[in-house]
PDB file of N, CA and C in Angstrom:
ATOM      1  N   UNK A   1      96.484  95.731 120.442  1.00  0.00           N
ATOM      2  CA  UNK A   1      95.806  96.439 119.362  1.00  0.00           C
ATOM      3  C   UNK A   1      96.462  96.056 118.037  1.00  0.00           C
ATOM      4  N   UNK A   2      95.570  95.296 117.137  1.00  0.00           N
ATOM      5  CA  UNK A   2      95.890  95.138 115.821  1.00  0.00           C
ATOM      6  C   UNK A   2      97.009  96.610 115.300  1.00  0.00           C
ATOM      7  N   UNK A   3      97.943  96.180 114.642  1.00  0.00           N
ATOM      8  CA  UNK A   3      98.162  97.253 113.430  1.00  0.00           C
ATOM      9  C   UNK A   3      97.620  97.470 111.835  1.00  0.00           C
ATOM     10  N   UNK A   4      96.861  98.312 110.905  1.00  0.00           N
ATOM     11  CA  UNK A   4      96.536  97.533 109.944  1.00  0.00           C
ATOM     12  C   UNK A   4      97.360  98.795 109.310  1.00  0.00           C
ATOM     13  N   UNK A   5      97.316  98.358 107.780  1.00  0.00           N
ATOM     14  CA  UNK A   5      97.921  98.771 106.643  1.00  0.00           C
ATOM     15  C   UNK A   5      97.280 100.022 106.484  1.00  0.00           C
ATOM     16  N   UNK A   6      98.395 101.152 106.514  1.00  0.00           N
ATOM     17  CA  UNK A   6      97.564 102.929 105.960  1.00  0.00           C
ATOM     18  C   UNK A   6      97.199 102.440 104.355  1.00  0.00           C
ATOM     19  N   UNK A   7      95.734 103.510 103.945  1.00  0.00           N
ATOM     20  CA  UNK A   7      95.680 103.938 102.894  1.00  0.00           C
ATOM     21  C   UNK A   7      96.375 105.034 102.212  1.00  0.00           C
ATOM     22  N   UNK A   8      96.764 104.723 101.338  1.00  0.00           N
ATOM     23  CA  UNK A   8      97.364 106.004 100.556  1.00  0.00           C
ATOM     24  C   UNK A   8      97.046 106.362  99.096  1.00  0.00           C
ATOM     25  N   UNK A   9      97.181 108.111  98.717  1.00  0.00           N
ATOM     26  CA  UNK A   9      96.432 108.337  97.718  1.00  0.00           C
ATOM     27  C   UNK A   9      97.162 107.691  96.484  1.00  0.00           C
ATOM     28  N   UNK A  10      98.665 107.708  96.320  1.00  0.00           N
ATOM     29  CA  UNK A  10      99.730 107.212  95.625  1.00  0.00           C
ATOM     30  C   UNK A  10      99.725 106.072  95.651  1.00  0.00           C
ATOM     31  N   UNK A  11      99.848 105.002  94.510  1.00  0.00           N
ATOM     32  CA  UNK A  11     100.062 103.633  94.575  1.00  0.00           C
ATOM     33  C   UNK A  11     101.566 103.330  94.700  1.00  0.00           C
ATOM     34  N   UNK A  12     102.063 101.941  94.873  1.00  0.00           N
ATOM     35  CA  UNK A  12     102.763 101.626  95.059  1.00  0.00           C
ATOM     36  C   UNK A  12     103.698 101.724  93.603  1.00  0.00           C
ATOM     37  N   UNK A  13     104.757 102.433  93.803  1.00  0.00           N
ATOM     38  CA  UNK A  13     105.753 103.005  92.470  1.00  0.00           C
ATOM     39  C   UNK A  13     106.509 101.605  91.788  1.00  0.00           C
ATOM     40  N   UNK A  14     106.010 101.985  90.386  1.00  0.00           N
ATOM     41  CA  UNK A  14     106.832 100.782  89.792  1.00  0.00           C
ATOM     42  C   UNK A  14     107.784 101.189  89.064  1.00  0.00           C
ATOM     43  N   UNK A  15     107.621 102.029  87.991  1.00  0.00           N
ATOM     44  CA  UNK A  15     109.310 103.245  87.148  1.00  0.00           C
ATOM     45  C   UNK A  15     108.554 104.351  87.046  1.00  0.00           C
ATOM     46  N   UNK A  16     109.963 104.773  86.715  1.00  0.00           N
ATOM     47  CA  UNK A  16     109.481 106.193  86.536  1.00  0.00           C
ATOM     48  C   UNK A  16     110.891 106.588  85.485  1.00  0.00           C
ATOM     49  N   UNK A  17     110.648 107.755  85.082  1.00  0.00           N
ATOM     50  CA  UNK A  17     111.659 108.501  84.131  1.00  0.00           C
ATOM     51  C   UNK A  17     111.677 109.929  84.787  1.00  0.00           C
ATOM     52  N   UNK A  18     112.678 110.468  85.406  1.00  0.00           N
ATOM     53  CA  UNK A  18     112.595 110.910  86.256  1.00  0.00           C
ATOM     54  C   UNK A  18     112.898 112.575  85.263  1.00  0.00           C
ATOM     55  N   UNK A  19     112.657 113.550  85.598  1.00  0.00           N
ATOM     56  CA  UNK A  19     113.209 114.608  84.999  1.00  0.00           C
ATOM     57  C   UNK A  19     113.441 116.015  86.115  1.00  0.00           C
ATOM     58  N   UNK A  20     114.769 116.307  86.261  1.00  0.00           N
ATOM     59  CA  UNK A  20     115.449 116.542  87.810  1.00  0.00           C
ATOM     60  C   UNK A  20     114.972 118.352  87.815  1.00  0.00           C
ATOM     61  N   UNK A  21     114.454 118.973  88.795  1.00  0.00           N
ATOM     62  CA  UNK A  21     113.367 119.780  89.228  1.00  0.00           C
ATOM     63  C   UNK A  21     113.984 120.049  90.258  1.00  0.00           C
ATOM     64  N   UNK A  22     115.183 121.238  90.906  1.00  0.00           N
ATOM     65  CA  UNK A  22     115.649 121.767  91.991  1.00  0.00           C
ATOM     66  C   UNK A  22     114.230 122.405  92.812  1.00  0.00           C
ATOM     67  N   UNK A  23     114.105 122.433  94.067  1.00  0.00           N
ATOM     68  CA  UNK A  23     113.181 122.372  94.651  1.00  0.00           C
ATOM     69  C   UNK A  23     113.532 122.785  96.259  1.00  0.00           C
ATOM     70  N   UNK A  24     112.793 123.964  97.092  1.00  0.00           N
ATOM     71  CA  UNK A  24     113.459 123.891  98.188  1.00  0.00           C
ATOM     72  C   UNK A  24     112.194 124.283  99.156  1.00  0.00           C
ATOM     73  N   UNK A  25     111.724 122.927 100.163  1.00  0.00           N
ATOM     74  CA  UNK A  25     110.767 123.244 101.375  1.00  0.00           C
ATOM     75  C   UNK A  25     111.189 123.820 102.651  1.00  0.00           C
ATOM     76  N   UNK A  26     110.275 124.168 103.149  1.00  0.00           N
ATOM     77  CA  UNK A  26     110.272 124.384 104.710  1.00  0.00           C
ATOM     78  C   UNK A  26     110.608 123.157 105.306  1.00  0.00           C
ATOM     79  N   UNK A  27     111.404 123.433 106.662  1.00  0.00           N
ATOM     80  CA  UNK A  27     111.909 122.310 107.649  1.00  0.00           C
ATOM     81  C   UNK A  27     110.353 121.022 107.992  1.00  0.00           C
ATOM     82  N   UNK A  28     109.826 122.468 108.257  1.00  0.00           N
ATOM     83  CA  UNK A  28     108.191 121.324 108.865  1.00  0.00           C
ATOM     84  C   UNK A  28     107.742 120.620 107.783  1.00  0.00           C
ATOM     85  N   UNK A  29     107.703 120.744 106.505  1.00  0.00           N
ATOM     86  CA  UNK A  29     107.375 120.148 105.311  1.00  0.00           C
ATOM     87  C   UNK A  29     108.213 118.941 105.037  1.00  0.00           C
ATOM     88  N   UNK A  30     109.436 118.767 104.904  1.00  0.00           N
ATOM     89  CA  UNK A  30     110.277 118.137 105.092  1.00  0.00           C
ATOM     90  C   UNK A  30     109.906 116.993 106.090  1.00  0.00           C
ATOM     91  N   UNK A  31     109.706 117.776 107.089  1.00  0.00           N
ATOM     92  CA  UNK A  31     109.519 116.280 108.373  1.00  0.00           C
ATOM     93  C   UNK A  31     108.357 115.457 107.781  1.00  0.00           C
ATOM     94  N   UNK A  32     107.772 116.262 107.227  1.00  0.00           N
ATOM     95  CA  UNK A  32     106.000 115.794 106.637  1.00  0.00           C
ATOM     96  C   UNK A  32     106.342 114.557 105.878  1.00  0.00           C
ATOM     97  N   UNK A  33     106.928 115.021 104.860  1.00  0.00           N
ATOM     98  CA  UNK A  33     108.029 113.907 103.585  1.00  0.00           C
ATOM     99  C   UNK A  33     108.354 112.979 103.992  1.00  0.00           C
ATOM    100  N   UNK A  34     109.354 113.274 104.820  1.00  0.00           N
ATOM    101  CA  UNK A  34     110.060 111.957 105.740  1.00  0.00           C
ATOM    102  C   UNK A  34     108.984 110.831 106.405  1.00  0.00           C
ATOM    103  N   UNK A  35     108.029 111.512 107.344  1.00  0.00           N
ATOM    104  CA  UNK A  35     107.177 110.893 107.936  1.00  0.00           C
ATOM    105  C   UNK A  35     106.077 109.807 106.491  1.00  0.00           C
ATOM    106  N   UNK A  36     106.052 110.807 105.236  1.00  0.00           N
ATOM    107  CA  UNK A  36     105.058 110.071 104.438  1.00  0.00           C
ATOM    108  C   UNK A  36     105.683 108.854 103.944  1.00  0.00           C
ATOM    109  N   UNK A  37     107.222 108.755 103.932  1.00  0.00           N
ATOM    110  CA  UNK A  37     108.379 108.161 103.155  1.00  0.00           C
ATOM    111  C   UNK A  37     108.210 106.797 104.209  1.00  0.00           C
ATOM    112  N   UNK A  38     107.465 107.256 105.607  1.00  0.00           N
ATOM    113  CA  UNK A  38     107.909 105.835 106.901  1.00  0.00           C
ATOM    114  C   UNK A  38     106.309 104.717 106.351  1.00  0.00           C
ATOM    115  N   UNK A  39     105.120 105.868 105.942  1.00  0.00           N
ATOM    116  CA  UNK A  39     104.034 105.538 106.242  1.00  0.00           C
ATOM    117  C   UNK A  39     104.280 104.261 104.704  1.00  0.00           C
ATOM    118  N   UNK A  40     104.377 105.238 103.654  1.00  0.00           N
ATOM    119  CA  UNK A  40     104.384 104.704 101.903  1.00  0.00           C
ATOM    120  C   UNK A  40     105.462 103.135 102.671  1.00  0.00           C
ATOM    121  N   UNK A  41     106.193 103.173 103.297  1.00  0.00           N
ATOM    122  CA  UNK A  41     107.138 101.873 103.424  1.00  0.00           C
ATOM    123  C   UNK A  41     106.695 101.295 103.929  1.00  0.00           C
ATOM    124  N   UNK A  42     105.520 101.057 104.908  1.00  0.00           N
ATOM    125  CA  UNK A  42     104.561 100.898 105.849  1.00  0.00           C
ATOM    126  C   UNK A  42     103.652 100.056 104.763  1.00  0.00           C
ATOM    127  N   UNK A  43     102.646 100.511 104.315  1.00  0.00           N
ATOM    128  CA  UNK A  43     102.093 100.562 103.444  1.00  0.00           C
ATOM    129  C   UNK A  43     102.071  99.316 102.584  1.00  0.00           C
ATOM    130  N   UNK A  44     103.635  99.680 101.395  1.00  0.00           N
ATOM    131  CA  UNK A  44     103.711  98.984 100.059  1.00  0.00           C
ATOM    132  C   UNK A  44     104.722  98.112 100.406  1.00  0.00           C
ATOM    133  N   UNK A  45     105.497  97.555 101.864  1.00  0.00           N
ATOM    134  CA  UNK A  45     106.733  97.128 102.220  1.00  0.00           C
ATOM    135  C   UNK A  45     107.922  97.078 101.228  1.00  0.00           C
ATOM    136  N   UNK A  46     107.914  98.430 100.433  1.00  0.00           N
ATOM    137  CA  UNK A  46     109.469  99.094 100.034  1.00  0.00           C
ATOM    138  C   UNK A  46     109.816 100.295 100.530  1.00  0.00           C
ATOM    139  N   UNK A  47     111.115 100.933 100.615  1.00  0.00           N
ATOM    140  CA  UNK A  47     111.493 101.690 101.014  1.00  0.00           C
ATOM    141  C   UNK A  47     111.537 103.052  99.481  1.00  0.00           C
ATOM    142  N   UNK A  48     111.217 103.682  99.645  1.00  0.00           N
ATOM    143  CA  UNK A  48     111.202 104.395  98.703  1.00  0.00           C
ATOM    144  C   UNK A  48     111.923 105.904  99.398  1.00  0.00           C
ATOM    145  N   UNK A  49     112.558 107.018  98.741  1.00  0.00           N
ATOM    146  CA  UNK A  49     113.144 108.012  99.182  1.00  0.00           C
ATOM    147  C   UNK A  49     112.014 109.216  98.874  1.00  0.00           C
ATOM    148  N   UNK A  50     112.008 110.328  99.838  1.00  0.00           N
ATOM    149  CA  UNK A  50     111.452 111.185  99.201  1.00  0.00           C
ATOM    150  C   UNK A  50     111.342 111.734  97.600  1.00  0.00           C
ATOM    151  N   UNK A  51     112.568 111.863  97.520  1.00  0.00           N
ATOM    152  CA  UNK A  51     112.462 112.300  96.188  1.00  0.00           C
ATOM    153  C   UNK A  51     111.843 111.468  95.201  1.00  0.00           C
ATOM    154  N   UNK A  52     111.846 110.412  95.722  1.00  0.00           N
ATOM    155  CA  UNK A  52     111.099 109.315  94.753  1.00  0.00           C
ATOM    156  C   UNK A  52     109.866 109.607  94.199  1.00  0.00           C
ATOM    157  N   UNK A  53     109.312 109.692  96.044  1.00  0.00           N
ATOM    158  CA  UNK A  53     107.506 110.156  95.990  1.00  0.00           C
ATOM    159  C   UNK A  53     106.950 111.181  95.775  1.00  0.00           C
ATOM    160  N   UNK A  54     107.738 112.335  95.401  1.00  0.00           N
ATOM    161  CA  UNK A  54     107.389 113.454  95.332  1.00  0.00           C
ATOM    162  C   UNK A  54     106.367 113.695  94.158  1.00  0.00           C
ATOM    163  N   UNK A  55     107.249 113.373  92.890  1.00  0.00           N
ATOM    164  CA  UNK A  55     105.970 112.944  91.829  1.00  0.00           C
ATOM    165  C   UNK A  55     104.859 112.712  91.660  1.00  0.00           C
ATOM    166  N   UNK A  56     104.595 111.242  92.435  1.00  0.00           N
ATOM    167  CA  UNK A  56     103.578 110.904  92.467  1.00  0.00           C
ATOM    168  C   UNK A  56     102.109 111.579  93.401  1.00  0.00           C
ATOM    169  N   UNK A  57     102.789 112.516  94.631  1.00  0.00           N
ATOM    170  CA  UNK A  57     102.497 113.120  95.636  1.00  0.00           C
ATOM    171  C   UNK A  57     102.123 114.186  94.573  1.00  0.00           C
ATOM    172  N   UNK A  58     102.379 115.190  93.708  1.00  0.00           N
ATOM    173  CA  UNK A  58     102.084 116.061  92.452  1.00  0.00           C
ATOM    174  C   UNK A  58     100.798 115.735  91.740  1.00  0.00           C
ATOM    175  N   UNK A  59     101.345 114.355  91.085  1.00  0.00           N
ATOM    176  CA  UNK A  59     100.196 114.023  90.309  1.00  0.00           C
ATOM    177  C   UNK A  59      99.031 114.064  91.116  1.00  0.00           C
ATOM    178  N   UNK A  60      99.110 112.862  91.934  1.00  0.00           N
ATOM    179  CA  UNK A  60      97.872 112.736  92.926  1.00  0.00           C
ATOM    180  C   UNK A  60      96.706 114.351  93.222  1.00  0.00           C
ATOM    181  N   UNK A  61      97.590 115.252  93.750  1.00  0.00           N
ATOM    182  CA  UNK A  61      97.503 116.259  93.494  1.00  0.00           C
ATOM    183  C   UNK A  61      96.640 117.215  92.825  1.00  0.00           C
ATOM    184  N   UNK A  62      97.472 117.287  91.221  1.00  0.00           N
ATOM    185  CA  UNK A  62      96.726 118.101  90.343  1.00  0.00           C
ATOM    186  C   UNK A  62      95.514 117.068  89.753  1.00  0.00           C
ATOM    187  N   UNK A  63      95.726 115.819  90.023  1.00  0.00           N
ATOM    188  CA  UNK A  63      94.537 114.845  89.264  1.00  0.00           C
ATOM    189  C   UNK A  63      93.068 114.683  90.140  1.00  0.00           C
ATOM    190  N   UNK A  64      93.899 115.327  91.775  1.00  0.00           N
ATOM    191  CA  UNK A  64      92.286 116.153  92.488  1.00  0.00           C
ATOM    192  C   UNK A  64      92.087 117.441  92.358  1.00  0.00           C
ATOM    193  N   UNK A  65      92.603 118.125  91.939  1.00  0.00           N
ATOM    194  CA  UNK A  65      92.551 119.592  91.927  1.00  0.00           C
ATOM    195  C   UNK A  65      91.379 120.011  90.314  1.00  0.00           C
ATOM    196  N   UNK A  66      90.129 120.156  91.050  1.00  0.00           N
ATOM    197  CA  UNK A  66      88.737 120.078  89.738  1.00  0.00           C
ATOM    198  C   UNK A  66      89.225 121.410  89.130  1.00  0.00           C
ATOM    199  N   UNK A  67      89.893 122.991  89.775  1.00  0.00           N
ATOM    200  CA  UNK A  67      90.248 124.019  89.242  1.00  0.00           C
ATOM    201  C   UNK A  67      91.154 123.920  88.290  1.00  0.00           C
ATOM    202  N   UNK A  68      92.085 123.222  88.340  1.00  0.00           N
ATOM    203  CA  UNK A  68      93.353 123.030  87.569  1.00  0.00           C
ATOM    204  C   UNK A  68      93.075 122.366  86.228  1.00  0.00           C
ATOM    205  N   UNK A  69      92.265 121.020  86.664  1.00  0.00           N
ATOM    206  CA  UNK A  69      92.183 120.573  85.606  1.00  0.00           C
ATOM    207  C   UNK A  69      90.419 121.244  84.617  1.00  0.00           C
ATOM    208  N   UNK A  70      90.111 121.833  84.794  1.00  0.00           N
ATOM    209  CA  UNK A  70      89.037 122.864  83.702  1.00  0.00           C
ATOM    210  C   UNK A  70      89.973 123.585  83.213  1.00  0.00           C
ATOM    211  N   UNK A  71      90.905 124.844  84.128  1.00  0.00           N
ATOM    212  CA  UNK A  71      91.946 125.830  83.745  1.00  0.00           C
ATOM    213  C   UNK A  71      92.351 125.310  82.114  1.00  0.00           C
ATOM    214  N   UNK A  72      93.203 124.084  82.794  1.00  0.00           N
ATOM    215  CA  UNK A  72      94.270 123.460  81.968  1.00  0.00           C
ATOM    216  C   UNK A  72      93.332 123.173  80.235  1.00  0.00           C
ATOM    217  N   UNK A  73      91.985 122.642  80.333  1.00  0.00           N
ATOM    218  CA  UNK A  73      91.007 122.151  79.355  1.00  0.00           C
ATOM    219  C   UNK A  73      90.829 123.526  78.494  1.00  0.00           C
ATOM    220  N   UNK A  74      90.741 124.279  79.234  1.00  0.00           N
ATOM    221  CA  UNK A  74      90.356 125.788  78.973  1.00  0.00           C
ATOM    222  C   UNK A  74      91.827 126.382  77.578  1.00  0.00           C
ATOM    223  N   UNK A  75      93.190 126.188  78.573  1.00  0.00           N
ATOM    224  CA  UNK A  75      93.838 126.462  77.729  1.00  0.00           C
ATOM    225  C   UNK A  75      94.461 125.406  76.663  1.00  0.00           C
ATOM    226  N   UNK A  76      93.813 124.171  76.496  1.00  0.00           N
ATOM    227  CA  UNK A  76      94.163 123.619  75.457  1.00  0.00           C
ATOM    228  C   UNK A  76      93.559 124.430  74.040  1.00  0.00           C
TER     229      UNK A  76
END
């Protein structure tokens, strides 16, 4: 059986400016991370750390979220 390349919603990370955000998940969430951290390396063939992807995993995120972004329009 062929293997082929996962899609993912996050592109492949080029910089970032990072701005540090203490943060604390559940164990099962965590494994989730880890597991997305095997797939994204899979994927873009770099190794990237969770904390890396977390960001982009955010953006992706609120840039689908149609509630958030009216809210947000609303309170500009």
């Amino acid at each position: 059986m062929a293997s082929t390349t996962p899609t993912l919603k996050i592109p492949k990370i080029i910089t970032h400016k990072p701005v540090k955000i203490p943060v604390s998940v559940p164990h099962e969430l965590n494994a989730d991370l880890e597991a997305y951290a095997k797939v994204y390396e899979q994927a873009h063939g770099e190794k990237q750390s969770v904390g890396s992807l977390i960001p982009y995993m955010l953006s992706a995120f609120l840039a689908s979220d149609s509630g958030f972004k009216k809210a947000k329009r609303e309170l500009a």
